[in-house]
PDB file of N, CA and C in Angstrom:
ATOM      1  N   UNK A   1       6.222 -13.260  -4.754  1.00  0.00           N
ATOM      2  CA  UNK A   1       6.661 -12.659  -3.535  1.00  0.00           C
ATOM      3  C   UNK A   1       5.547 -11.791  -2.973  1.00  0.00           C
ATOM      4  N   UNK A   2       5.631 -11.272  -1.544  1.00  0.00           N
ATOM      5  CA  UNK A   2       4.539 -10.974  -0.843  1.00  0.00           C
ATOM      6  C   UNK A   2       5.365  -9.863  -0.115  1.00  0.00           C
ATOM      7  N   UNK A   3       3.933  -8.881  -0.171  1.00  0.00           N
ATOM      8  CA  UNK A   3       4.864  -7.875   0.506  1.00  0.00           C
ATOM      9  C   UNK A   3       4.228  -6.769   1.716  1.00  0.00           C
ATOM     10  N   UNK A   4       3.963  -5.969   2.447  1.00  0.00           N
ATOM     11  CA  UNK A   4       3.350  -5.324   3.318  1.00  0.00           C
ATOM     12  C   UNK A   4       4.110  -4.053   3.327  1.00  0.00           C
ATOM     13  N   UNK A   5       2.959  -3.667   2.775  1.00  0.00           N
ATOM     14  CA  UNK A   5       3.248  -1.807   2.484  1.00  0.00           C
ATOM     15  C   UNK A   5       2.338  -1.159   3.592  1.00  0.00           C
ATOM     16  N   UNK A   6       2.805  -0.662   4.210  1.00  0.00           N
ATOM     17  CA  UNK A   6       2.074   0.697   5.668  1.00  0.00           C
ATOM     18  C   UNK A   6       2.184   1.729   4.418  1.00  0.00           C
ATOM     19  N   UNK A   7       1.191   2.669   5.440  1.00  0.00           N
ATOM     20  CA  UNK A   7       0.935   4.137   4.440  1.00  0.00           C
ATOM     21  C   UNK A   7       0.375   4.701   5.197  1.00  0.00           C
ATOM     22  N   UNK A   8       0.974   5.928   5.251  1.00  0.00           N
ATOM     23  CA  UNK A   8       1.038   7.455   6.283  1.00  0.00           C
ATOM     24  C   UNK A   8      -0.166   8.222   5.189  1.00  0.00           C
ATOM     25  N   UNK A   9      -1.449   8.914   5.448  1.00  0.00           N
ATOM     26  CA  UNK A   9      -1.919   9.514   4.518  1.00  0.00           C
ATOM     27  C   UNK A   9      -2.186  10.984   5.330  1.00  0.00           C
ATOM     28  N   UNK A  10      -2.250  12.054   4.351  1.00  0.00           N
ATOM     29  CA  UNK A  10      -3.001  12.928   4.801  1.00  0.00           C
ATOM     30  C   UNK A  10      -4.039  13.399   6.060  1.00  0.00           C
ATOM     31  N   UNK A  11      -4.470  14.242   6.866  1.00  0.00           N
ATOM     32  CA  UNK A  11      -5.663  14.240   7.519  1.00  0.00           C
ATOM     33  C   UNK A  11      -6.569  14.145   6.316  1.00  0.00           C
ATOM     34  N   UNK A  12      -7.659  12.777   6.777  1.00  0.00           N
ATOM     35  CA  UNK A  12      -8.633  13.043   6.414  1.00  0.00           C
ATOM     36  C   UNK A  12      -8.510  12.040   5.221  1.00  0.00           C
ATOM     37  N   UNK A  13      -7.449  11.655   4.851  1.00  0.00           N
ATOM     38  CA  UNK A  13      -7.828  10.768   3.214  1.00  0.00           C
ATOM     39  C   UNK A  13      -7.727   9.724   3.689  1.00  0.00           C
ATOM     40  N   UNK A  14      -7.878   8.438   4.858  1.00  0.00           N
ATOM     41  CA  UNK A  14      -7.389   7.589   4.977  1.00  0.00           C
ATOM     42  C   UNK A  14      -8.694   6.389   3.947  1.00  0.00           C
ATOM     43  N   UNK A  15      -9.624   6.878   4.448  1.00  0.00           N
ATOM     44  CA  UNK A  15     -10.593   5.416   3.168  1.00  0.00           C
ATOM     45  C   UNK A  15     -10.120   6.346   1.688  1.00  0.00           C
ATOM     46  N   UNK A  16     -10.371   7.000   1.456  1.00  0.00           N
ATOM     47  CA  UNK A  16     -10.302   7.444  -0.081  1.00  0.00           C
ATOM     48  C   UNK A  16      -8.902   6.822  -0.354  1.00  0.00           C
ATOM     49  N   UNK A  17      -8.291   6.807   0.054  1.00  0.00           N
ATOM     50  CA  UNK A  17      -6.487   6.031  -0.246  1.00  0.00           C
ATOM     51  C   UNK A  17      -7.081   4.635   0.188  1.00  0.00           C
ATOM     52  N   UNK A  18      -7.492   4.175   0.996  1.00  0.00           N
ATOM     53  CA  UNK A  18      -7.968   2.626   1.146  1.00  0.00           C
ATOM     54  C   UNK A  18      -9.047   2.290  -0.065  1.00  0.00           C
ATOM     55  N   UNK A  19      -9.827   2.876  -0.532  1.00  0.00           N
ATOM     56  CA  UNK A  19     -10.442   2.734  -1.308  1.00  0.00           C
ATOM     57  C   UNK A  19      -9.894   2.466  -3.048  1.00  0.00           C
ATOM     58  N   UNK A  20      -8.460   3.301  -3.022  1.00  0.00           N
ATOM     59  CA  UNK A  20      -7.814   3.316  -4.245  1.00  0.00           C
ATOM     60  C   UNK A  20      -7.135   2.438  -4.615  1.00  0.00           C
ATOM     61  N   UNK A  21      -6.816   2.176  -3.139  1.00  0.00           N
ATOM     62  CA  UNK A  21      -5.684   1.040  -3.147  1.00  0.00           C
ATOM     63  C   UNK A  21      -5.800  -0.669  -3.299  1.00  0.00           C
ATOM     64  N   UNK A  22      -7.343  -0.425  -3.088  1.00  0.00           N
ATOM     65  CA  UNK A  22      -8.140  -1.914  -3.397  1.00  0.00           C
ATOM     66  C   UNK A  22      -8.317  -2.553  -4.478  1.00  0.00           C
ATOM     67  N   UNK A  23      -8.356  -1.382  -5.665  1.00  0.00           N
ATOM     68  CA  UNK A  23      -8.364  -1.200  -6.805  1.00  0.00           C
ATOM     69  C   UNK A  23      -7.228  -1.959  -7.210  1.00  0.00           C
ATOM     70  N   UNK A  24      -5.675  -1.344  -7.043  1.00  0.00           N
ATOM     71  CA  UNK A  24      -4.806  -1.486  -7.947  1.00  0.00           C
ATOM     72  C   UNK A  24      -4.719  -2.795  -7.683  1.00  0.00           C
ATOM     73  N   UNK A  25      -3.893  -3.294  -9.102  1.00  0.00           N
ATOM     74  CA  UNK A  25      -3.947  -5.051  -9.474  1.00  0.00           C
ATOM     75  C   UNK A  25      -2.742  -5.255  -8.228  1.00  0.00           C
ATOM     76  N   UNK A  26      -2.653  -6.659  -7.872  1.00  0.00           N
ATOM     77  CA  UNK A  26      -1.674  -7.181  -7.023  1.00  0.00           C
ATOM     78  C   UNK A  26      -2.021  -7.041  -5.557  1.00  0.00           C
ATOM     79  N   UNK A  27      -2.962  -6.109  -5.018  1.00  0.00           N
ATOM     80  CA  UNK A  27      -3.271  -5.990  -3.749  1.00  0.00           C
ATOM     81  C   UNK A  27      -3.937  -6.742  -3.311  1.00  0.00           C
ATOM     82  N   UNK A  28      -4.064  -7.690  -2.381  1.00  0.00           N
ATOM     83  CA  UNK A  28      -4.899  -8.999  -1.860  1.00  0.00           C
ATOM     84  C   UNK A  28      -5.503  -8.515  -0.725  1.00  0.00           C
ATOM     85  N   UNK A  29      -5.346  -7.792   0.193  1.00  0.00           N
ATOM     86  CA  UNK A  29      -5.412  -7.168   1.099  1.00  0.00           C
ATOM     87  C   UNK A  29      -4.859  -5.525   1.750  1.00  0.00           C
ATOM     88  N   UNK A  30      -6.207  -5.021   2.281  1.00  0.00           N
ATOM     89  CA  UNK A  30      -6.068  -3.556   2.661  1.00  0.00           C
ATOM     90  C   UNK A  30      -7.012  -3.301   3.518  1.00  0.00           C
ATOM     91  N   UNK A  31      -6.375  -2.394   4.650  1.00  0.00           N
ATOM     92  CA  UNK A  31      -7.312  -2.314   5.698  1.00  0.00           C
ATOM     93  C   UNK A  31      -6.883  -0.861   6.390  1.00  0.00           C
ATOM     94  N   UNK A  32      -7.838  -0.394   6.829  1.00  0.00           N
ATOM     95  CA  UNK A  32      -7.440   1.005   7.469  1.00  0.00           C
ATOM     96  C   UNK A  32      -7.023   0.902   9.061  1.00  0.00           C
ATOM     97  N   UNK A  33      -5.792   2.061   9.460  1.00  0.00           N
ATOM     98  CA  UNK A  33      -5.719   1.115  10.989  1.00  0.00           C
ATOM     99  C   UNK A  33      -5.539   2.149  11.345  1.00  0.00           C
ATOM    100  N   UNK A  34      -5.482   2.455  12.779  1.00  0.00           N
ATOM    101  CA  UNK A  34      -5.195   3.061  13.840  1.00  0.00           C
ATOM    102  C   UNK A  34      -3.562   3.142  14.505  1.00  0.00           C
ATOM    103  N   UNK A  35      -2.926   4.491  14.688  1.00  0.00           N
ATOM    104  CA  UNK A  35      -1.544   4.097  14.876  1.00  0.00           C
ATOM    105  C   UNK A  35      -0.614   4.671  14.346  1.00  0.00           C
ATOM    106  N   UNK A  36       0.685   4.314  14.149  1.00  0.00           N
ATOM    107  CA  UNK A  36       1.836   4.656  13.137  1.00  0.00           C
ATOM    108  C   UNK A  36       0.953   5.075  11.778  1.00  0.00           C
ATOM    109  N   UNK A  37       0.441   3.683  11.136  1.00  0.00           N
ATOM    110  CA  UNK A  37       0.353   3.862   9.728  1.00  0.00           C
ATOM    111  C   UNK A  37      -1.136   3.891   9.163  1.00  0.00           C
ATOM    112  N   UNK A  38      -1.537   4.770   8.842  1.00  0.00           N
ATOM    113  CA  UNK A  38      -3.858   4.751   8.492  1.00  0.00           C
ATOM    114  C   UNK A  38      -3.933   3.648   7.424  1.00  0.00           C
ATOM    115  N   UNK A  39      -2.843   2.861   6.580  1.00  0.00           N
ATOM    116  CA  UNK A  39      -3.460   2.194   6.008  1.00  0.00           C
ATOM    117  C   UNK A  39      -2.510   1.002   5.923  1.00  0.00           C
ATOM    118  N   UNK A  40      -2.730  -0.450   6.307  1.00  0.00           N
ATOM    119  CA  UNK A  40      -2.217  -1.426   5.547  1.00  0.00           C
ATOM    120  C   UNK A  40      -2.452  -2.205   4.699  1.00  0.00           C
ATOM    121  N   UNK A  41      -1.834  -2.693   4.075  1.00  0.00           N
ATOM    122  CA  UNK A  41      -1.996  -3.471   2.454  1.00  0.00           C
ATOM    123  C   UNK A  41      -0.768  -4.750   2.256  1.00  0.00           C
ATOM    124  N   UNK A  42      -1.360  -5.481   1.972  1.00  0.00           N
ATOM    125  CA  UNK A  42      -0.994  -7.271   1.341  1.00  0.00           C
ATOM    126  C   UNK A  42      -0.854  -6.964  -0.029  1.00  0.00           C
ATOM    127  N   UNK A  43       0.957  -6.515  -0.617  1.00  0.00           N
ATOM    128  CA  UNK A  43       0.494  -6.952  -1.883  1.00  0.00           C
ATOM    129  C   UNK A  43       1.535  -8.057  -2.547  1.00  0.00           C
ATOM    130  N   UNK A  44       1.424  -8.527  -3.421  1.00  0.00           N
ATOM    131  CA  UNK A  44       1.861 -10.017  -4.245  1.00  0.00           C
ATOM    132  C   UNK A  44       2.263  -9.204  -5.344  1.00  0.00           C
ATOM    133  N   UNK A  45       3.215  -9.707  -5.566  1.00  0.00           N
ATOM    134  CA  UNK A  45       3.700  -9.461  -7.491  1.00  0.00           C
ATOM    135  C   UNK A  45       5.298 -10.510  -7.192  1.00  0.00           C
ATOM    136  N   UNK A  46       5.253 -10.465  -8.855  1.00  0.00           N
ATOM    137  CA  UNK A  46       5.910 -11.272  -9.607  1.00  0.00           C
ATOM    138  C   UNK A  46       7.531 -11.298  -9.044  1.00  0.00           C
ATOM    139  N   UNK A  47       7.607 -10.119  -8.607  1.00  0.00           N
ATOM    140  CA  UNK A  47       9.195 -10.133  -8.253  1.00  0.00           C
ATOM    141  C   UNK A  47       9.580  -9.069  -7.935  1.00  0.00           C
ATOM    142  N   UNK A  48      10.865  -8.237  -7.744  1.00  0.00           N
ATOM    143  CA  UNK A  48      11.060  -7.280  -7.010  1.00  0.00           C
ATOM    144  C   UNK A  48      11.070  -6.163  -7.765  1.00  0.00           C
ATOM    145  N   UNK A  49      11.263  -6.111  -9.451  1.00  0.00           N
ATOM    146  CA  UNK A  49      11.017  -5.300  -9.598  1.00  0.00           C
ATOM    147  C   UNK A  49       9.275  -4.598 -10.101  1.00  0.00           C
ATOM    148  N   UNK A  50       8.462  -5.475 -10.527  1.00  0.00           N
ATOM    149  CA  UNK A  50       7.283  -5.465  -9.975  1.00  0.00           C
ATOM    150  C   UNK A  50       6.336  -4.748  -8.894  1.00  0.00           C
ATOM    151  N   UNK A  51       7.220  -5.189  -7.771  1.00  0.00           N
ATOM    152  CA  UNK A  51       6.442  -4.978  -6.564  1.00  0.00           C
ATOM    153  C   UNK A  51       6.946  -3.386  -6.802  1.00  0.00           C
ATOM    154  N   UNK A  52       7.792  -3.195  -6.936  1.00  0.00           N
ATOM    155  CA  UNK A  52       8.429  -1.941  -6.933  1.00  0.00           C
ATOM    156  C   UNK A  52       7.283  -0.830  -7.608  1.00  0.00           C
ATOM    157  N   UNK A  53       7.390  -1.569  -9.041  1.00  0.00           N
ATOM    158  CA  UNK A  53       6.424  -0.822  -9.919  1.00  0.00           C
ATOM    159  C   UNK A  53       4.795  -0.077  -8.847  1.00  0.00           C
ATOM    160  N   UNK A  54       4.059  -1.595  -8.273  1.00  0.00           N
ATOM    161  CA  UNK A  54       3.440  -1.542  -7.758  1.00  0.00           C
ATOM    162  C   UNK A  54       3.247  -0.360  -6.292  1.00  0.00           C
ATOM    163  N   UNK A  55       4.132  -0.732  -5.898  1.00  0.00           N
ATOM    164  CA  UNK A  55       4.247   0.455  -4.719  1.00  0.00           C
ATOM    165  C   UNK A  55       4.644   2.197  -5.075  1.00  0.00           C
ATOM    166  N   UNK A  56       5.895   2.047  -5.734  1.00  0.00           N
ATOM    167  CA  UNK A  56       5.892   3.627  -6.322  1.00  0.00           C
ATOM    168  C   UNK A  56       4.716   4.095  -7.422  1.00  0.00           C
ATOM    169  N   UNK A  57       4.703   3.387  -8.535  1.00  0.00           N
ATOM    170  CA  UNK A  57       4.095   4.289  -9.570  1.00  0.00           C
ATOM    171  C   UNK A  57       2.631   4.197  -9.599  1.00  0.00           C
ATOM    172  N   UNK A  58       1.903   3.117  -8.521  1.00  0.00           N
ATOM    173  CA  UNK A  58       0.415   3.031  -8.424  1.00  0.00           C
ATOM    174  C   UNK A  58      -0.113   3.439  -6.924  1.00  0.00           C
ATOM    175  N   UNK A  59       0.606   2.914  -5.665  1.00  0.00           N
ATOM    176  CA  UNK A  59       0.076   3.190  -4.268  1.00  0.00           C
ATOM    177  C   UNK A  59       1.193   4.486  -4.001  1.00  0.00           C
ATOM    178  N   UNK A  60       1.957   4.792  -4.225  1.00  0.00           N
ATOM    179  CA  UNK A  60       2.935   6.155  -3.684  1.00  0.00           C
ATOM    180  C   UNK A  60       1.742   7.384  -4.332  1.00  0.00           C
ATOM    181  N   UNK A  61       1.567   7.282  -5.733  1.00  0.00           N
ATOM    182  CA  UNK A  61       1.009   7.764  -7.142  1.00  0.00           C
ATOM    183  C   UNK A  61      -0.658   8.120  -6.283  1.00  0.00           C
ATOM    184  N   UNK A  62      -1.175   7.786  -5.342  1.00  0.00           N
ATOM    185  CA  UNK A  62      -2.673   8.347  -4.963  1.00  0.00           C
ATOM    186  C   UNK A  62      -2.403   9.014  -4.323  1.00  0.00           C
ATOM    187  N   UNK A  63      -3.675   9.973  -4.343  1.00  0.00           N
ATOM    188  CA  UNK A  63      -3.647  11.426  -3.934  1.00  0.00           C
ATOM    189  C   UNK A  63      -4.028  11.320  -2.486  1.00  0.00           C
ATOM    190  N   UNK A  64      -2.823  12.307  -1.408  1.00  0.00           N
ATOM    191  CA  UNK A  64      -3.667  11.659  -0.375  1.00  0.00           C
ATOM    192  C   UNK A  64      -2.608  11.226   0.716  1.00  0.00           C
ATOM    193  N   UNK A  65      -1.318  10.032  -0.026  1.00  0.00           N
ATOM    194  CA  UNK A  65      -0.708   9.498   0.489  1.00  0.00           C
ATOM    195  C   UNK A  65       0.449  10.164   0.430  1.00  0.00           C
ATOM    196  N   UNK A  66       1.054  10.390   1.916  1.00  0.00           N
ATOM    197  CA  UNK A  66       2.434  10.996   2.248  1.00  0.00           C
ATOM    198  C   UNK A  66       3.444  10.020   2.195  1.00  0.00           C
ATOM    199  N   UNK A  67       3.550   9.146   2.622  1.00  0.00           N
ATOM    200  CA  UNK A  67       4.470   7.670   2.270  1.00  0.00           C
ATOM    201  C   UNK A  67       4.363   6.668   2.223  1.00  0.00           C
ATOM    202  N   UNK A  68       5.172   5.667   2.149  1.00  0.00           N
ATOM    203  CA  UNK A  68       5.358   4.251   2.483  1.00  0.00           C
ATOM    204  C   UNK A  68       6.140   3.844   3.301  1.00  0.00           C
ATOM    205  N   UNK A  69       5.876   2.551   3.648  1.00  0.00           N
ATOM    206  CA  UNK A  69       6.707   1.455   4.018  1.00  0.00           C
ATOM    207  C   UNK A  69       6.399   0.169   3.523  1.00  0.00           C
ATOM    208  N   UNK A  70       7.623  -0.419   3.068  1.00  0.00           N
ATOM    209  CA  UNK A  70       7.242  -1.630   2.707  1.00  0.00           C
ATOM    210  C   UNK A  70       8.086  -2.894   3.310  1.00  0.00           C
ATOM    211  N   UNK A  71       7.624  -4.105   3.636  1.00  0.00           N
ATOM    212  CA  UNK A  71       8.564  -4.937   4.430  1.00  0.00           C
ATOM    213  C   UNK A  71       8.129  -6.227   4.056  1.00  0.00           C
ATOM    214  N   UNK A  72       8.815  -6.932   3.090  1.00  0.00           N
ATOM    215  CA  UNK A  72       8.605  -8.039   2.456  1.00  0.00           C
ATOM    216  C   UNK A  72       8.371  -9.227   3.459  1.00  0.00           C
ATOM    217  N   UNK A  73       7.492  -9.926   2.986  1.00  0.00           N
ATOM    218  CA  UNK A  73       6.919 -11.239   3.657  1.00  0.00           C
ATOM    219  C   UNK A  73       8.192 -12.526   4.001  1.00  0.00           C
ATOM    220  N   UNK A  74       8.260 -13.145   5.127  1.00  0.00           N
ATOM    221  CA  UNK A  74       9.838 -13.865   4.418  1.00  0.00           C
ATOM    222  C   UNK A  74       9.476 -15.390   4.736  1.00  0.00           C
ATOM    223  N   UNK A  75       7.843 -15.668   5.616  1.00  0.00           N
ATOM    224  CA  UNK A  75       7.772 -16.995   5.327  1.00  0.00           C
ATOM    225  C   UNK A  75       6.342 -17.239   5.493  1.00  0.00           C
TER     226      UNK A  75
END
């Protein structure tokens, strides 16, 4: 499953959170944007609870980042 996580960061942390987030396993894509959200990210995992893992306890988990959104891929 595929998923698209937005992320609200801090003034000022938006590459250092893009930078972290490149890192963690499952992310295929990440890009810094302009807008609602300073960072978006493509990530893939195994299933829902997975992705879960992935978004709370590794991309929520950097320093930097005030939230998420996440909105699963559906085709």
């Amino acid at each position: 499953m595929e998923a698209l996580v937005f992320v609200r960061a801090d003034a000022g942390k938006s590459l250092d959170i893009l930078a972290a987030i490149k890192k963690v396993k499952g992310v295929k894509e990440a890009y810094a944007t302009t807008g609602r959200f300073d960072v978006v990210t493509k990530v893939e995992a195994a299933d829902l609870k997975a992705l879960g893992e992935t978004v709370v306890r590794r991309i929520q988990a950097i320093e930097g980042v005030k939230s998420t959104e996440t909105s699963m891929i559906v085709a």
